[in-house]
Protein backbone atom coordinates (compact mmCIF):
# COMPACT_ATOMS: atom_id res chain seq x y z
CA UNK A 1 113.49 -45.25 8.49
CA UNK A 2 114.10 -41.92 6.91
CA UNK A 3 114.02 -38.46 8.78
CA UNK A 4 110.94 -36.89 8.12
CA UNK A 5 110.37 -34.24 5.86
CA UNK A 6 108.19 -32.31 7.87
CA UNK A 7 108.37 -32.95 11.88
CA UNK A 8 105.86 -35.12 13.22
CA UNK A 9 103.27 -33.40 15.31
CA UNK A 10 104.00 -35.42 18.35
CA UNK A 11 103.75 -34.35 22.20
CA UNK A 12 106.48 -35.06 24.17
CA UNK A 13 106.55 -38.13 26.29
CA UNK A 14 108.37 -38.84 30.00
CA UNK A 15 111.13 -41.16 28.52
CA UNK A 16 114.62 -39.93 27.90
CA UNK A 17 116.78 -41.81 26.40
CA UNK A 18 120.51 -42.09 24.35
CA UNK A 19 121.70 -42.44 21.03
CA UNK A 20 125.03 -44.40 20.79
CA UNK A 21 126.79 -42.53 18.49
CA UNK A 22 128.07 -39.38 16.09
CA UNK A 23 124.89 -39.78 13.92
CA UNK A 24 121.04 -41.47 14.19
CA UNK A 25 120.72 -44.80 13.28
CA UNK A 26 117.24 -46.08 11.33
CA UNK A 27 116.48 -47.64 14.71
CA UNK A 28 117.14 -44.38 16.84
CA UNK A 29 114.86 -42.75 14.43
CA UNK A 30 112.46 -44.93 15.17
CA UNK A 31 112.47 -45.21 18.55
CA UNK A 32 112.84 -41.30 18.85
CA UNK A 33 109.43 -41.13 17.10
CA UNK A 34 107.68 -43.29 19.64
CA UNK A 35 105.21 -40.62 21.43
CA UNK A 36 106.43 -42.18 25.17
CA UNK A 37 109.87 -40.81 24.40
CA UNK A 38 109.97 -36.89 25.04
CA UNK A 39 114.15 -36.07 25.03
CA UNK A 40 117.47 -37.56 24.53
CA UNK A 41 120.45 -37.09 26.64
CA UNK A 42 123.80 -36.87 25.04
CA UNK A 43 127.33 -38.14 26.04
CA UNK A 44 131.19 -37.44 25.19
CA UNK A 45 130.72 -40.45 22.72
CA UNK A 46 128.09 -38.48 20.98
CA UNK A 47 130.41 -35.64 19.91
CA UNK A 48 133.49 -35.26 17.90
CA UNK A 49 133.64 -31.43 17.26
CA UNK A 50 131.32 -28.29 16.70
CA UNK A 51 129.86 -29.04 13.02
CA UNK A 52 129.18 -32.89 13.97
CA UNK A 53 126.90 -31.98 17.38
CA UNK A 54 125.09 -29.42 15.49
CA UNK A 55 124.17 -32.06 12.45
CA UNK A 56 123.27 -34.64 15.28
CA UNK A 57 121.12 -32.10 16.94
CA UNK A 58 119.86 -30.66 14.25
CA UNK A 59 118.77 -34.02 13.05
CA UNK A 60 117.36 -34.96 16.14
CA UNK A 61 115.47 -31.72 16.16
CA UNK A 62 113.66 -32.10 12.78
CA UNK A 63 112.11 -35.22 13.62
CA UNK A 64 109.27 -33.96 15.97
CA UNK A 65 107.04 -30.85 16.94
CA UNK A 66 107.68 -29.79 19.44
CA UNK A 67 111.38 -31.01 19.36
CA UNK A 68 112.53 -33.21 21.50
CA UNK A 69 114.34 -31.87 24.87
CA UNK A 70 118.02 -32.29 24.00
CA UNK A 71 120.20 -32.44 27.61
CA UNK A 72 123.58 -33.18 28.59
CA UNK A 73 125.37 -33.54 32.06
CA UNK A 74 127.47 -30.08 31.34
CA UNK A 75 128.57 -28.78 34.47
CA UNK A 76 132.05 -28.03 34.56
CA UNK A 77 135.26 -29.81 35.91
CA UNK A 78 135.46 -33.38 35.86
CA UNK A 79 131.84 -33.42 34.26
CA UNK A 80 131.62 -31.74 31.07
CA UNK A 81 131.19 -34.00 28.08
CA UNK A 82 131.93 -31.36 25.42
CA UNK A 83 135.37 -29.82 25.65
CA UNK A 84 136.43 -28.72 22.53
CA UNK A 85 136.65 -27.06 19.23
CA UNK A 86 133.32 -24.82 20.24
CA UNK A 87 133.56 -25.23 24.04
CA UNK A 88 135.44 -23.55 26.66
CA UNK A 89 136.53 -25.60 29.39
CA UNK A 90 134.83 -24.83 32.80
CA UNK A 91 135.81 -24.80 35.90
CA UNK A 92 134.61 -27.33 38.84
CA UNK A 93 131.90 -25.49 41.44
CA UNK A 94 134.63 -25.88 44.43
CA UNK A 95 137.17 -23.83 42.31
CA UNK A 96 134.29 -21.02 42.50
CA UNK A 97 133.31 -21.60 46.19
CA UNK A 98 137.37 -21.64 47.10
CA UNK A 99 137.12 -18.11 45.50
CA UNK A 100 134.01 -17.28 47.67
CA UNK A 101 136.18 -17.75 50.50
CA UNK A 102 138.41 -15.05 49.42
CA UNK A 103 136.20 -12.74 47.62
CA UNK A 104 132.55 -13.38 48.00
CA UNK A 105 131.13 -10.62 45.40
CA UNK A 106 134.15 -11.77 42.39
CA UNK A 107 133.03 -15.68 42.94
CA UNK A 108 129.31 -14.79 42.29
CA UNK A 109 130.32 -13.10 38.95
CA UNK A 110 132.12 -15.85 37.86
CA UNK A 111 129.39 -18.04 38.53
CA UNK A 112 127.39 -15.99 36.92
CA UNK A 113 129.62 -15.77 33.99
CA UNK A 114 130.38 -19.84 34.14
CA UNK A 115 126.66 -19.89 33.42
CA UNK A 116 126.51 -17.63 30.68
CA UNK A 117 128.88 -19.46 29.03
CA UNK A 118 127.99 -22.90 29.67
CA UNK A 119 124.43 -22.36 28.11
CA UNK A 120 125.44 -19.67 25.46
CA UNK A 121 128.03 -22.75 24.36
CA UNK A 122 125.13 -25.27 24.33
CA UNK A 123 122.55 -23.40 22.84
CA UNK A 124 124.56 -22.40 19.95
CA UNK A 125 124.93 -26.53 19.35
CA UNK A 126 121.55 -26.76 19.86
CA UNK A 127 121.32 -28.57 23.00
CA UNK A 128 118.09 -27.09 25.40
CA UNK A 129 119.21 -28.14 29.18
CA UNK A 130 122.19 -29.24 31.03
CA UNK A 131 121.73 -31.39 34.51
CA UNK A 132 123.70 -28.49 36.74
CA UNK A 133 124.26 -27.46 39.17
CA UNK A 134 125.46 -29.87 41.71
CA UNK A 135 123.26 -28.69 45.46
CA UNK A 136 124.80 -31.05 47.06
CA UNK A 137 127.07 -29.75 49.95
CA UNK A 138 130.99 -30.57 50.11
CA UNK A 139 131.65 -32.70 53.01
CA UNK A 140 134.90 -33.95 51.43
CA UNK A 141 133.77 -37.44 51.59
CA UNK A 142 132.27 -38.57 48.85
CA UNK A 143 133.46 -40.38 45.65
CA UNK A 144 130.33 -39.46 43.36
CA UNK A 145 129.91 -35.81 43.98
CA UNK A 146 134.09 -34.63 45.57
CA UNK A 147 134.64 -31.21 43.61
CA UNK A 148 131.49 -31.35 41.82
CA UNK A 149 130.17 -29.57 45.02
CA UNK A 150 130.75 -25.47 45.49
CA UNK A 151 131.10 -25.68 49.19
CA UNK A 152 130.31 -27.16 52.89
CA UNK A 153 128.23 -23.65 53.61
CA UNK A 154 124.55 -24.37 52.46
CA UNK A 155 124.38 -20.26 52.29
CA UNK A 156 127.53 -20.30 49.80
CA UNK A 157 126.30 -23.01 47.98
CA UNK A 158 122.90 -21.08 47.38
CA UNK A 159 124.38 -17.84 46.18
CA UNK A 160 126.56 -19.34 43.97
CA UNK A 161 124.26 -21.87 42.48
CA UNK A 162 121.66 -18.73 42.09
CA UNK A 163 124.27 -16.63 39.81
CA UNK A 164 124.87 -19.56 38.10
CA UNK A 165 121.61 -20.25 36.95
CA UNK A 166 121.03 -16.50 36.72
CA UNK A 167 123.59 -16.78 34.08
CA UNK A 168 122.23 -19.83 32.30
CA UNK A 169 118.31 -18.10 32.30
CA UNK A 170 120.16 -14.53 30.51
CA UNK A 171 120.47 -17.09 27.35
CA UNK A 172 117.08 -18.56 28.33
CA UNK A 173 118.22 -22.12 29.62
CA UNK A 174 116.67 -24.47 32.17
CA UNK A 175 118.84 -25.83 34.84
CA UNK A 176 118.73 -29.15 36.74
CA UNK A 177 119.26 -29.18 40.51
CA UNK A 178 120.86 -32.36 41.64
CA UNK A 179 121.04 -34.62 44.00
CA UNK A 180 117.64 -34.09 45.94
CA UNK A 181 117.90 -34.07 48.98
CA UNK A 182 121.95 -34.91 48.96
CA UNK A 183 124.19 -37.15 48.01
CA UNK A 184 127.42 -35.18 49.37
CA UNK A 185 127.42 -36.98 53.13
CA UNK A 186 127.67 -40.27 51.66
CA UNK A 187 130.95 -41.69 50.97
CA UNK A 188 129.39 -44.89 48.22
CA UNK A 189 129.16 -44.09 44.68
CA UNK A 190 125.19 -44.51 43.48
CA UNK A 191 126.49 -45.28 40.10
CA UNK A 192 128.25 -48.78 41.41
CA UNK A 193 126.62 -49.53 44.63
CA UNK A 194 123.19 -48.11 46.97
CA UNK A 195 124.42 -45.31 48.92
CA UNK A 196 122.77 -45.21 52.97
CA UNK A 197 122.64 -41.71 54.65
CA UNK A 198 122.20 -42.60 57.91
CA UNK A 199 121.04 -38.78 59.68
CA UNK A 200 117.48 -38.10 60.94
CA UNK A 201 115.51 -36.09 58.53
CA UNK A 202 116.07 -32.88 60.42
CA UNK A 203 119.64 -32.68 60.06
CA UNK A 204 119.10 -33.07 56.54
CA UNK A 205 116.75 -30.47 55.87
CA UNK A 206 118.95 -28.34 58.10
CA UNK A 207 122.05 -28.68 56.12
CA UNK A 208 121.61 -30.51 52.92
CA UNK A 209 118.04 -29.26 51.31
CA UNK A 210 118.99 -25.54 52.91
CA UNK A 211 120.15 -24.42 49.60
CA UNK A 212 116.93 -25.62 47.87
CA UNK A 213 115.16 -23.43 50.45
CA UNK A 214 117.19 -20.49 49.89
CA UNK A 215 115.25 -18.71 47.54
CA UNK A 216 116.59 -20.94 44.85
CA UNK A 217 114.09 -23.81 44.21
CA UNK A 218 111.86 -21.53 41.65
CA UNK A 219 114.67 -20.79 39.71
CA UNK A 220 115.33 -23.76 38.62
CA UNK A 221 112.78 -25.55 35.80
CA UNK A 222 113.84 -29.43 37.22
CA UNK A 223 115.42 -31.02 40.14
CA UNK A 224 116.91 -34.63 40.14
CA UNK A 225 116.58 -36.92 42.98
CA UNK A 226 119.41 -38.72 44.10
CA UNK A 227 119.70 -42.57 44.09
CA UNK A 228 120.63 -42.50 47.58
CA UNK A 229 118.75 -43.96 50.63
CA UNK A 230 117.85 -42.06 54.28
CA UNK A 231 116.37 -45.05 56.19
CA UNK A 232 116.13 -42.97 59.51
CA UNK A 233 114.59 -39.99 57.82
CA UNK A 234 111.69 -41.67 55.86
CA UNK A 235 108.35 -42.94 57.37
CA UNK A 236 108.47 -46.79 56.63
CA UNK A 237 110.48 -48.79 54.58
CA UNK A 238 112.80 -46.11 52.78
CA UNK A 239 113.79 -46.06 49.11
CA UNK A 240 116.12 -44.60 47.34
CA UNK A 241 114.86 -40.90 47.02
CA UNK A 242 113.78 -41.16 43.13
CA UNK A 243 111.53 -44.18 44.13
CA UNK A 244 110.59 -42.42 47.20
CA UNK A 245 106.57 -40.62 47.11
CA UNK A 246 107.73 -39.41 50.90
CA UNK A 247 110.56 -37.75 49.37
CA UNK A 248 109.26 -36.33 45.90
CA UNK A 249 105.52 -35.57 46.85
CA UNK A 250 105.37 -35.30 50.73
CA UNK A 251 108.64 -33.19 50.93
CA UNK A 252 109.90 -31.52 47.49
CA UNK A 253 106.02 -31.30 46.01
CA UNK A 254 104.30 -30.59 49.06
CA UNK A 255 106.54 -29.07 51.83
CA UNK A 256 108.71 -27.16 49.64
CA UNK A 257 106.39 -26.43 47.12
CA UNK A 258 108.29 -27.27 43.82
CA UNK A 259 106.68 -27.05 40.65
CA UNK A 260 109.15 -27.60 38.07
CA UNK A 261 110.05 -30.93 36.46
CA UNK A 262 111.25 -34.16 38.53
CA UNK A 263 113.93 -36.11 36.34
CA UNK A 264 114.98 -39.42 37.93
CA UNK A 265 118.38 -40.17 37.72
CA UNK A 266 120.10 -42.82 35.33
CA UNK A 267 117.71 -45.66 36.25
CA UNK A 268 120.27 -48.14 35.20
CA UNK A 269 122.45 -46.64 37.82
CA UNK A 270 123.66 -49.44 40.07
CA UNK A 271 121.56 -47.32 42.98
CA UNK A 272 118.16 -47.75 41.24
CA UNK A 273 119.23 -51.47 39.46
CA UNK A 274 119.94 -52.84 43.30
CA UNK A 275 117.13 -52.18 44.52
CA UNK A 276 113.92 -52.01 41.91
CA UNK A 277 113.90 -55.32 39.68
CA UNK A 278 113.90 -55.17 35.87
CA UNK A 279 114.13 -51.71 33.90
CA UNK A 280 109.90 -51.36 33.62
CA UNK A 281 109.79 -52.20 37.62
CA UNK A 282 111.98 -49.05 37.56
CA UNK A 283 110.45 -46.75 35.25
CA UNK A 284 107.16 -47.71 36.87
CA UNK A 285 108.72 -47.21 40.58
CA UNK A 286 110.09 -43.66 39.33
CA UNK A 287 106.99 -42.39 37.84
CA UNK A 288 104.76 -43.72 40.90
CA UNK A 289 107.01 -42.12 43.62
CA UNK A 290 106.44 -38.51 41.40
CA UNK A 291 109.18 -38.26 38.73
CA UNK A 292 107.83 -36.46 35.35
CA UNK A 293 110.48 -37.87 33.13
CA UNK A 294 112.51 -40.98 33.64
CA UNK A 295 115.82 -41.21 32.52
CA UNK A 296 117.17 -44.74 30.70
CA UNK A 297 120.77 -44.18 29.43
CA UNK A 298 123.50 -47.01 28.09
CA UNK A 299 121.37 -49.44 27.68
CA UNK A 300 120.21 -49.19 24.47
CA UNK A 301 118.47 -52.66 24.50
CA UNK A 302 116.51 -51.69 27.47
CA UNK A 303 114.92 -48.79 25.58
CA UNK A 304 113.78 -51.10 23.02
CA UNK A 305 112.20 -53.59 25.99
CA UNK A 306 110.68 -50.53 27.39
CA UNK A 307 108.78 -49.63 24.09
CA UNK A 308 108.00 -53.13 23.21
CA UNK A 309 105.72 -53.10 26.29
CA UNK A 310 102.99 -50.99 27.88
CA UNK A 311 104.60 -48.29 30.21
CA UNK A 312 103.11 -45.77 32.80
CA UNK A 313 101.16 -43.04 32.00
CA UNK A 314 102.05 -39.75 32.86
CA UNK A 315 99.19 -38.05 34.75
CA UNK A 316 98.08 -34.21 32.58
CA UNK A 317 100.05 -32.81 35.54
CA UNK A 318 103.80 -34.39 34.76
CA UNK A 319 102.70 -34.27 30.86
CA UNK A 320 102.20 -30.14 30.89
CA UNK A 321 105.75 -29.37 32.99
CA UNK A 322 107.58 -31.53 29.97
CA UNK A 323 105.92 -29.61 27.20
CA UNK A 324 106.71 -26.18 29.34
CA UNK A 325 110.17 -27.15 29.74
CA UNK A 326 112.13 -23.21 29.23
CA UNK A 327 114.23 -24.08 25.73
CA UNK A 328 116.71 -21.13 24.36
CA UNK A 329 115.22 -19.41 22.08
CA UNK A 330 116.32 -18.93 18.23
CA UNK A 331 118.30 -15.21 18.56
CA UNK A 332 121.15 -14.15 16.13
CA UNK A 333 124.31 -14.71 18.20
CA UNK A 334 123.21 -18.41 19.12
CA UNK A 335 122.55 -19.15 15.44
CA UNK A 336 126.25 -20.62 15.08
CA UNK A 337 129.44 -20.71 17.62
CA UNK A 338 131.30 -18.11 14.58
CA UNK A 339 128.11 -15.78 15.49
CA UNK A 340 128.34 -16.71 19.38
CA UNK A 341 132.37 -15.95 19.46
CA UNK A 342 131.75 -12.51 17.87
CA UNK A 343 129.05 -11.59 20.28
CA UNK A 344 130.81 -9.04 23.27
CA UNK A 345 128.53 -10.28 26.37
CA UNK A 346 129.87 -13.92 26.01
CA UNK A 347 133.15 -12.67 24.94
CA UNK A 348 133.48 -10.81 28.21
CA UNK A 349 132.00 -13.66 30.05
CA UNK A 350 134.03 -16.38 28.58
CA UNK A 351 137.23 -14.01 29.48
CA UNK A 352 136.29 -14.06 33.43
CA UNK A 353 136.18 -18.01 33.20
CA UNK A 354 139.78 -18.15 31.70
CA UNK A 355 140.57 -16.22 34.15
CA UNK A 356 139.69 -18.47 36.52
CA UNK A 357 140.93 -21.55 35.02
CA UNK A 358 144.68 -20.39 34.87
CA UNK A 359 144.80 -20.41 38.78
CA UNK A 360 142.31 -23.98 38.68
CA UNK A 361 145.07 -25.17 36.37
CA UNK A 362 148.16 -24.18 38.74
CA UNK A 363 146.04 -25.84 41.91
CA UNK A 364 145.74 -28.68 40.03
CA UNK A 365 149.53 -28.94 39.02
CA UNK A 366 149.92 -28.66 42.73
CA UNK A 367 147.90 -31.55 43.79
CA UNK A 368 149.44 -33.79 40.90
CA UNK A 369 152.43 -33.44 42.05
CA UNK A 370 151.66 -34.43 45.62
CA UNK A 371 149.76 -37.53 44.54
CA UNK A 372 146.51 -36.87 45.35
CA UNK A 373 144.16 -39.49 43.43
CA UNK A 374 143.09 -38.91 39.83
CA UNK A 375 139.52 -37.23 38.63
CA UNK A 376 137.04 -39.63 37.30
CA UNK A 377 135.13 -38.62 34.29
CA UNK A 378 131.82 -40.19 34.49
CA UNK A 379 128.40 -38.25 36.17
């Protein structure tokens, strides 16, 4: 199947899904053209340097109207799937809350700046939303989230998570708060095994959703549940909270009054696999308990299962927050990165994150030479 000459007139679906590679396949075309699919969420694999992601996203672009969402997991540290030739490396959220500690006012204009130049960098490769930032607190136990996390301090977490996305919304990018309601008290990995949080709901809304409650919930255009279960906070039998209606309509609908998109998580994540049958059982469980889009990465052959059968339908509700989705709009300085890297706001920007990596870089010399365990690259 060829790329069309003309985009299709197509509204965007609730499935997001991956490509495997550097460039479409015939098959990927096709599939991308299905009107259940509304984005695609890219990986390290998909990207090789600058010119390559912008043909792939370009391409990807062209086929539909309104585009497709394009997203990535970009959030700095040990997460940032684009690091090169194009992109400035970024430092993890605890590097910024550390600095918080020290000087409260410099580490919210960093994270502002870390923002700026995370979606400046993405927008400018033609890529519409990254999954950041990480909500969930630092309680230096756990092996998914570790330095993913600004802080302990729900309040520090907040402010610095607001100037981030501040940041991100100056270049007129979405941002993803994740892991509703936390996944940072949990020491089990949701990506390999089904994480239990065993507190009452109360301590959890005390500590963990604070810094959803903090002023910063409508800032954000999407939230992501976390594959994590809280069987002595939810009524009845408790799910993981992306399969969880208690969760996603009584609390984060309801309660907190969020009107943004719901993403699930990965659903082939071992935390939604474990617990919610075959990939459809999944995608229908998601979209029942009150996600908008459902995420299906790595699993290419799933995708094609999933659109060789009948699959939920969104309500008019889930369908209108996808096509509202905030996407960067087409300005001069994001038409390349040569016309981003001569533009002085995200020079100035990206010269406050160096600054911050050169001490991030001596800290972590420090720690490798004391032997303290390697970083992990997955999300």
């Amino acid at each position: 199947m060829k790329p069309h000459a003309f985009p299709v007139e197509l509204p965007r679906g609730a499935l997001m899904m991956d490509v495997a590679g550097l460039a479409l396949d015939d098959e990927e075309r096709k599939r991308l053209c299905d009107p259940r699919v509304g984005g695609v969420i890219l990986f390290a694999r998909n990207y090789a340097d600058s010119a390559q992601l912008r043909a792939l996203t370009s391409e990807i672009r062209a086929l539909r109207s309104p585009s497709l969402i394009i997203a990535v997991d970009h959030e700095g540290g040990r997460v940032q799937r684009f690091r090169t030739d194009g992109f400035t490396r970024l430092p993890a959220m605890r590097t910024l809350g550390e600095m918080a500690m020290r000087n409260e006012e410099e580490a919210t204009e960093t994270a502002r700046a870390v923002g700026y130049v995370l979606a400046s960098e993405l927008a400018a490769h033609g890529v519409d939303l990254s999954f950041t930032p990480v909500l969930d607190l630092d309680y230096g136990c756990s092996r998914a989230i570790g330095s993913r996390a600004f802080h302990r301090d729900p309040a520090t977490v907040a402010n610095l998570a607001l100037s981030l996305v501040s940041g991100m919304k100056e270049v007129g990018m979405g941002s993803v708060g994740k892991h509703f309601p936390g996944h940072g008290c949990v020491e089990a990995d949701s990506h390999h095994e089904i994480p239990l949080d065993e507190r009452a709901f109360e301590a959890i809304w005390d500590e963990d959703m604070a810094p959803y409650r903090y002023g910063l919930l409508h800032q954000l255009a999407g939230v992501m549940p976390a594959h994590v279960v809280y069987p002595n906070a939810e009524p009845g039998q408790a799910r993981p909270a992306g399969f969880s209606s208690f969760w996603l309509k009584n609390v984060l609908r309801d309660r907190l009054d969020f009107r943004g998109i719901i993403f699930s998580d990965d659903l082939n994540m071992a935390g939604a696999t474990l617990v919610a049958g075959d990939v459809a059982e999944r995608v229908a469980a998601a979209s029942s308990a009150g996600c908008d889009m459902w995420l299906v990465c790595n699993r290419p052959d799933l995708v094609a299962e999933l659109l060789g059968q009948e699959m939920p339908e969104p309500d008019h509700a889930s369908l209108a927050r996808i096509a509202a989705l905030p996407v960067p709009a087409q300005r001069p300085w994001l038409a390349s990165p040569a016309a981003l890297a001569q533009y002085p706001p995200y020079q100035q920007a990206r010269e406050k994150v160096l600054k911050v990596l050169v001490t991030e870089s001596a800290n972590d010399f420090v720690m490798t030479a004391g032997v303290i365990g390697a970083t992990r690259s997955d999300g």
